[in-house]
C-alpha atoms as a PDB file:
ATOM      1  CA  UNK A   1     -24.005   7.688  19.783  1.00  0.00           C
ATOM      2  CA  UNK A   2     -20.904   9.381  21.151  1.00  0.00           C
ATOM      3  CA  UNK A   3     -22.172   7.900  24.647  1.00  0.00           C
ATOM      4  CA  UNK A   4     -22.221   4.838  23.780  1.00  0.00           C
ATOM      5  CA  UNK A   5     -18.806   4.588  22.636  1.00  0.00           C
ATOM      6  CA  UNK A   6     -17.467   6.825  25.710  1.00  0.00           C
ATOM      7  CA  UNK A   7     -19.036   3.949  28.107  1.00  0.00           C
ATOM      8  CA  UNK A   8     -17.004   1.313  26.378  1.00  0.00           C
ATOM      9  CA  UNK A   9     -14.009   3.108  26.826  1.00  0.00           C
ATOM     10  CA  UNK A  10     -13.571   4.336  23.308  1.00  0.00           C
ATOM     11  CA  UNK A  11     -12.277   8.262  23.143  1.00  0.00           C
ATOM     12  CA  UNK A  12     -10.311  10.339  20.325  1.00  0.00           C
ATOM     13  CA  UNK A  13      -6.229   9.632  20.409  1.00  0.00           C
ATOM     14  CA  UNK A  14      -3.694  12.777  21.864  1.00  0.00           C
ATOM     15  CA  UNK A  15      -0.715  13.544  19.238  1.00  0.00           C
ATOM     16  CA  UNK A  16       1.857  11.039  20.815  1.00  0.00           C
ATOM     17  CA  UNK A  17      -1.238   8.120  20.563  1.00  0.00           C
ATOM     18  CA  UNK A  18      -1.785   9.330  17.084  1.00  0.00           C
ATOM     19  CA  UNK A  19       2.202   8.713  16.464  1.00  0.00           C
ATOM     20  CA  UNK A  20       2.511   6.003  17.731  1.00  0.00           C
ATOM     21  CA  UNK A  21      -0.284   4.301  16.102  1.00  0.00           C
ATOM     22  CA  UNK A  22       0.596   5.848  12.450  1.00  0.00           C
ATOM     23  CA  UNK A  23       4.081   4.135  13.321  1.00  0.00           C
ATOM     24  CA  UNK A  24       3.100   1.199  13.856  1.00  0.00           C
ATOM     25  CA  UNK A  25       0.680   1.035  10.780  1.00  0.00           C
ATOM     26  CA  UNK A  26       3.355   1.587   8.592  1.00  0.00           C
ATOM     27  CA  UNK A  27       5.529  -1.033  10.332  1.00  0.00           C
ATOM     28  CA  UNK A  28       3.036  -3.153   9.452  1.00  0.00           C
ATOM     29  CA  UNK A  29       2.318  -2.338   6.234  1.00  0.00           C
ATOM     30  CA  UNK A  30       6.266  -2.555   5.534  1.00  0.00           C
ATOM     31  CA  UNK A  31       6.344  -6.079   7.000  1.00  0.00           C
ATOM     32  CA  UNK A  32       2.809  -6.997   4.975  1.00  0.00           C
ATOM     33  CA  UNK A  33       4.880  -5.676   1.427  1.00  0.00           C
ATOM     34  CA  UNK A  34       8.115  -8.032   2.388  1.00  0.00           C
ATOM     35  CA  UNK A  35       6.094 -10.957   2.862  1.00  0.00           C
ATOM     36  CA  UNK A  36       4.198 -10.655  -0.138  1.00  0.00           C
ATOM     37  CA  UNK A  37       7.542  -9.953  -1.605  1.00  0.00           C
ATOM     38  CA  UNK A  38       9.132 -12.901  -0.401  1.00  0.00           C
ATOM     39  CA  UNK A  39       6.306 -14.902  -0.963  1.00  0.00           C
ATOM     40  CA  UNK A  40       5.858 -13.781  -4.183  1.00  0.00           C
ATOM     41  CA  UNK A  41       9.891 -14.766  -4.979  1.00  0.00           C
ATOM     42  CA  UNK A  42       9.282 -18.298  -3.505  1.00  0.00           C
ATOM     43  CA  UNK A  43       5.959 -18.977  -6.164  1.00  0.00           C
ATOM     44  CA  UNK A  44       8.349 -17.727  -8.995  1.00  0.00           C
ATOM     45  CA  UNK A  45      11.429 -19.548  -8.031  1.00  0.00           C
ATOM     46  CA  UNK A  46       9.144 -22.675  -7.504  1.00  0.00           C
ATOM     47  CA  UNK A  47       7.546 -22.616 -10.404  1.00  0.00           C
ATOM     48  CA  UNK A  48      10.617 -22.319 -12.375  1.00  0.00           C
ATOM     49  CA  UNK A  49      12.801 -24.450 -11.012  1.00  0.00           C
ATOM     50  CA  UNK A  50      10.416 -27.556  -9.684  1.00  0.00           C
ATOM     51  CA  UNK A  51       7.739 -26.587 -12.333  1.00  0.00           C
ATOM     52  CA  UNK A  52       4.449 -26.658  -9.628  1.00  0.00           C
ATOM     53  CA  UNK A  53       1.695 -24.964 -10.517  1.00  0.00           C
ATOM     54  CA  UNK A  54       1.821 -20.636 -10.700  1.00  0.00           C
ATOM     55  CA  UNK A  55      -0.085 -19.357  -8.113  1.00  0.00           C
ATOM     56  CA  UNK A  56      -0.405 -15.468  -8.840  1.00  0.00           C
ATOM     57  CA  UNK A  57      -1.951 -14.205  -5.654  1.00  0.00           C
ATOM     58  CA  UNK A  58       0.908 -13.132  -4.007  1.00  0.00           C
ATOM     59  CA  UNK A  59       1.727 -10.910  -7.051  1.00  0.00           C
ATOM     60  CA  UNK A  60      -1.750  -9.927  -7.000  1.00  0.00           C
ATOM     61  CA  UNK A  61      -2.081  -8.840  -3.607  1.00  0.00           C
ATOM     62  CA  UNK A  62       1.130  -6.971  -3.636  1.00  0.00           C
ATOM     63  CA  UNK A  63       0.300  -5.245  -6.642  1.00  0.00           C
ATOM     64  CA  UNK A  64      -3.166  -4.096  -5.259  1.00  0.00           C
ATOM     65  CA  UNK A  65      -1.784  -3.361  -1.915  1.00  0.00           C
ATOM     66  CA  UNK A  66       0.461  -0.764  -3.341  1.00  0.00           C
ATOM     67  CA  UNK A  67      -1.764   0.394  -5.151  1.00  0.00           C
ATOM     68  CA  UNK A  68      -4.251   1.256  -2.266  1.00  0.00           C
ATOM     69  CA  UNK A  69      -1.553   3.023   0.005  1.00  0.00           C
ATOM     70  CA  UNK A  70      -0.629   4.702  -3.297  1.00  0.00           C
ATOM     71  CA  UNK A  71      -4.165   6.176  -3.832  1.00  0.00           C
ATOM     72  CA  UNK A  72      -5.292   6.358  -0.682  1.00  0.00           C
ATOM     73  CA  UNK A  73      -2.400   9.228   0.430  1.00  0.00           C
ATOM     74  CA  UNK A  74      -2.844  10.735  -2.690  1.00  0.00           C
ATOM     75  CA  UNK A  75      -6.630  11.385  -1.852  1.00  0.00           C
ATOM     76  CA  UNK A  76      -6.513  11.955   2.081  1.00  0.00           C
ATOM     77  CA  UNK A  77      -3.467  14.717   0.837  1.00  0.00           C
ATOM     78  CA  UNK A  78      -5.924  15.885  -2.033  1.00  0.00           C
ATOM     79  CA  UNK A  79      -8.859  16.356   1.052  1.00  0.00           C
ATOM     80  CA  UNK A  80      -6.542  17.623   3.427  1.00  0.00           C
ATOM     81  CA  UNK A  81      -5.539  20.715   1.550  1.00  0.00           C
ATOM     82  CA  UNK A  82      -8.251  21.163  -0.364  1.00  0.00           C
ATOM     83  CA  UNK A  83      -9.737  24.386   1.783  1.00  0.00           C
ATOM     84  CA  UNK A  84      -6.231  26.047   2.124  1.00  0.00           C
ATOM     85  CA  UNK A  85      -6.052  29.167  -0.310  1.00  0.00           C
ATOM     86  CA  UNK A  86      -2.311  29.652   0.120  1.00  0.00           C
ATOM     87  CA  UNK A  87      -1.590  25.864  -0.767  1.00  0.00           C
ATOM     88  CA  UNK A  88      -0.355  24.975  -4.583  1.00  0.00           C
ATOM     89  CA  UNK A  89      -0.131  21.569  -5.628  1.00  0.00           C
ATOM     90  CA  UNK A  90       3.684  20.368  -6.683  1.00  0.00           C
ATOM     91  CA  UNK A  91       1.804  16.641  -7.672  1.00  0.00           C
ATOM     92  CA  UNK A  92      -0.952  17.083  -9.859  1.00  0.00           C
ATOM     93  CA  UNK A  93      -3.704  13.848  -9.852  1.00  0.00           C
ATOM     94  CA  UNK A  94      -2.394  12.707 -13.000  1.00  0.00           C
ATOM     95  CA  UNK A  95       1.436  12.713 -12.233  1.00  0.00           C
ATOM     96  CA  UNK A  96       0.870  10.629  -9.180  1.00  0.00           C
ATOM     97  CA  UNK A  97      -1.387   8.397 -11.177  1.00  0.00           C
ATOM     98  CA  UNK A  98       1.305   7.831 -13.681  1.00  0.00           C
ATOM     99  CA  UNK A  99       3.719   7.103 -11.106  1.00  0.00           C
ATOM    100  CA  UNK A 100       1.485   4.593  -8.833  1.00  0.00           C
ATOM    101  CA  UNK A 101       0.926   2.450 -12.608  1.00  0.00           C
ATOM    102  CA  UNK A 102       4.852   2.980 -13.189  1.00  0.00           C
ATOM    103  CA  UNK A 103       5.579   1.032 -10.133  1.00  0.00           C
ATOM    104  CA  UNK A 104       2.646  -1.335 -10.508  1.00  0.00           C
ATOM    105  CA  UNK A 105       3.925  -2.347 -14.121  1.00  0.00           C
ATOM    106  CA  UNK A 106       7.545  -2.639 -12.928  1.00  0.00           C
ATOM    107  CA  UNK A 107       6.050  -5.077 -10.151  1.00  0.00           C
ATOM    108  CA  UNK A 108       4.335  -7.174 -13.324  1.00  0.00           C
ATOM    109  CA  UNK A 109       7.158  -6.427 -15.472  1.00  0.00           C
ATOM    110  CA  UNK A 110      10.047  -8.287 -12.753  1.00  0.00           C
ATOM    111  CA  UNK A 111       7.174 -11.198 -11.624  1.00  0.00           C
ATOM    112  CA  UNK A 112       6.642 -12.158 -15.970  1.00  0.00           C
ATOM    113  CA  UNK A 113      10.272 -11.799 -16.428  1.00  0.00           C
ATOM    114  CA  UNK A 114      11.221 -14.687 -13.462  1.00  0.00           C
ATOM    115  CA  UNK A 115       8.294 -16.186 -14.967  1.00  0.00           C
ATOM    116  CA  UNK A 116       9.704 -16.370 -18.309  1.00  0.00           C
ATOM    117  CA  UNK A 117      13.273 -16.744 -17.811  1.00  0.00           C
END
């Protein structure tokens, strides 16, 4: 199988192609969390001031997206150190846990309270 990926020009990255593409990945998933932001500001300004209709999806999808960068680090850390001896944990699963659903109910908290107000 590795053939048939070398013959259509597909081969591991160096460090600096690594780098650059982790930078980039986190530009965009900066740039994905503003939107989502903004977007979700428009929906709750809209829906208070012009009274349309509340469409939550934004919220949602910021929420979950957070949520999934959150967890995901937290488990590709977990798996990277899992086979160093010398290695202690300062974040233990649950700690990290409790923070990811801190900021996840702030998120829900802010969105009800421009809801609300």
């Amino acid at each position: 199988m590795g053939n048939f990926w070398a013959k259509l020009g597909f081969r591991r990255m160096d460090e600096m192609e690594r780098a650059i593409a982790l930078k980039a990945q986190r530009n965009a998933l900066v740039y994905v969390f503003v939107a989502l932001f903004l977007w979700t500001m428009w929906e709750s300004v809209s829906f208070y001031l012009y009274r349309t209709n509340l469409d939550l999806l934004p919220c949602f999808l910021l929420v979950t997206t957070s949520l999934v960068q959150s967890f995901s680090q937290l488990i590709l850390q977990k798996r990277a150190v899992t086979s160093d001896e010398e290695y202690r944990d300062p974040n233990p699963l649950w700690k990290t846990l409790a923070a990811a659903l801190a900021v996840a109910a702030i998120i829900a908290t802010v969105g009800c309270l421009l809801l609300v107000l």
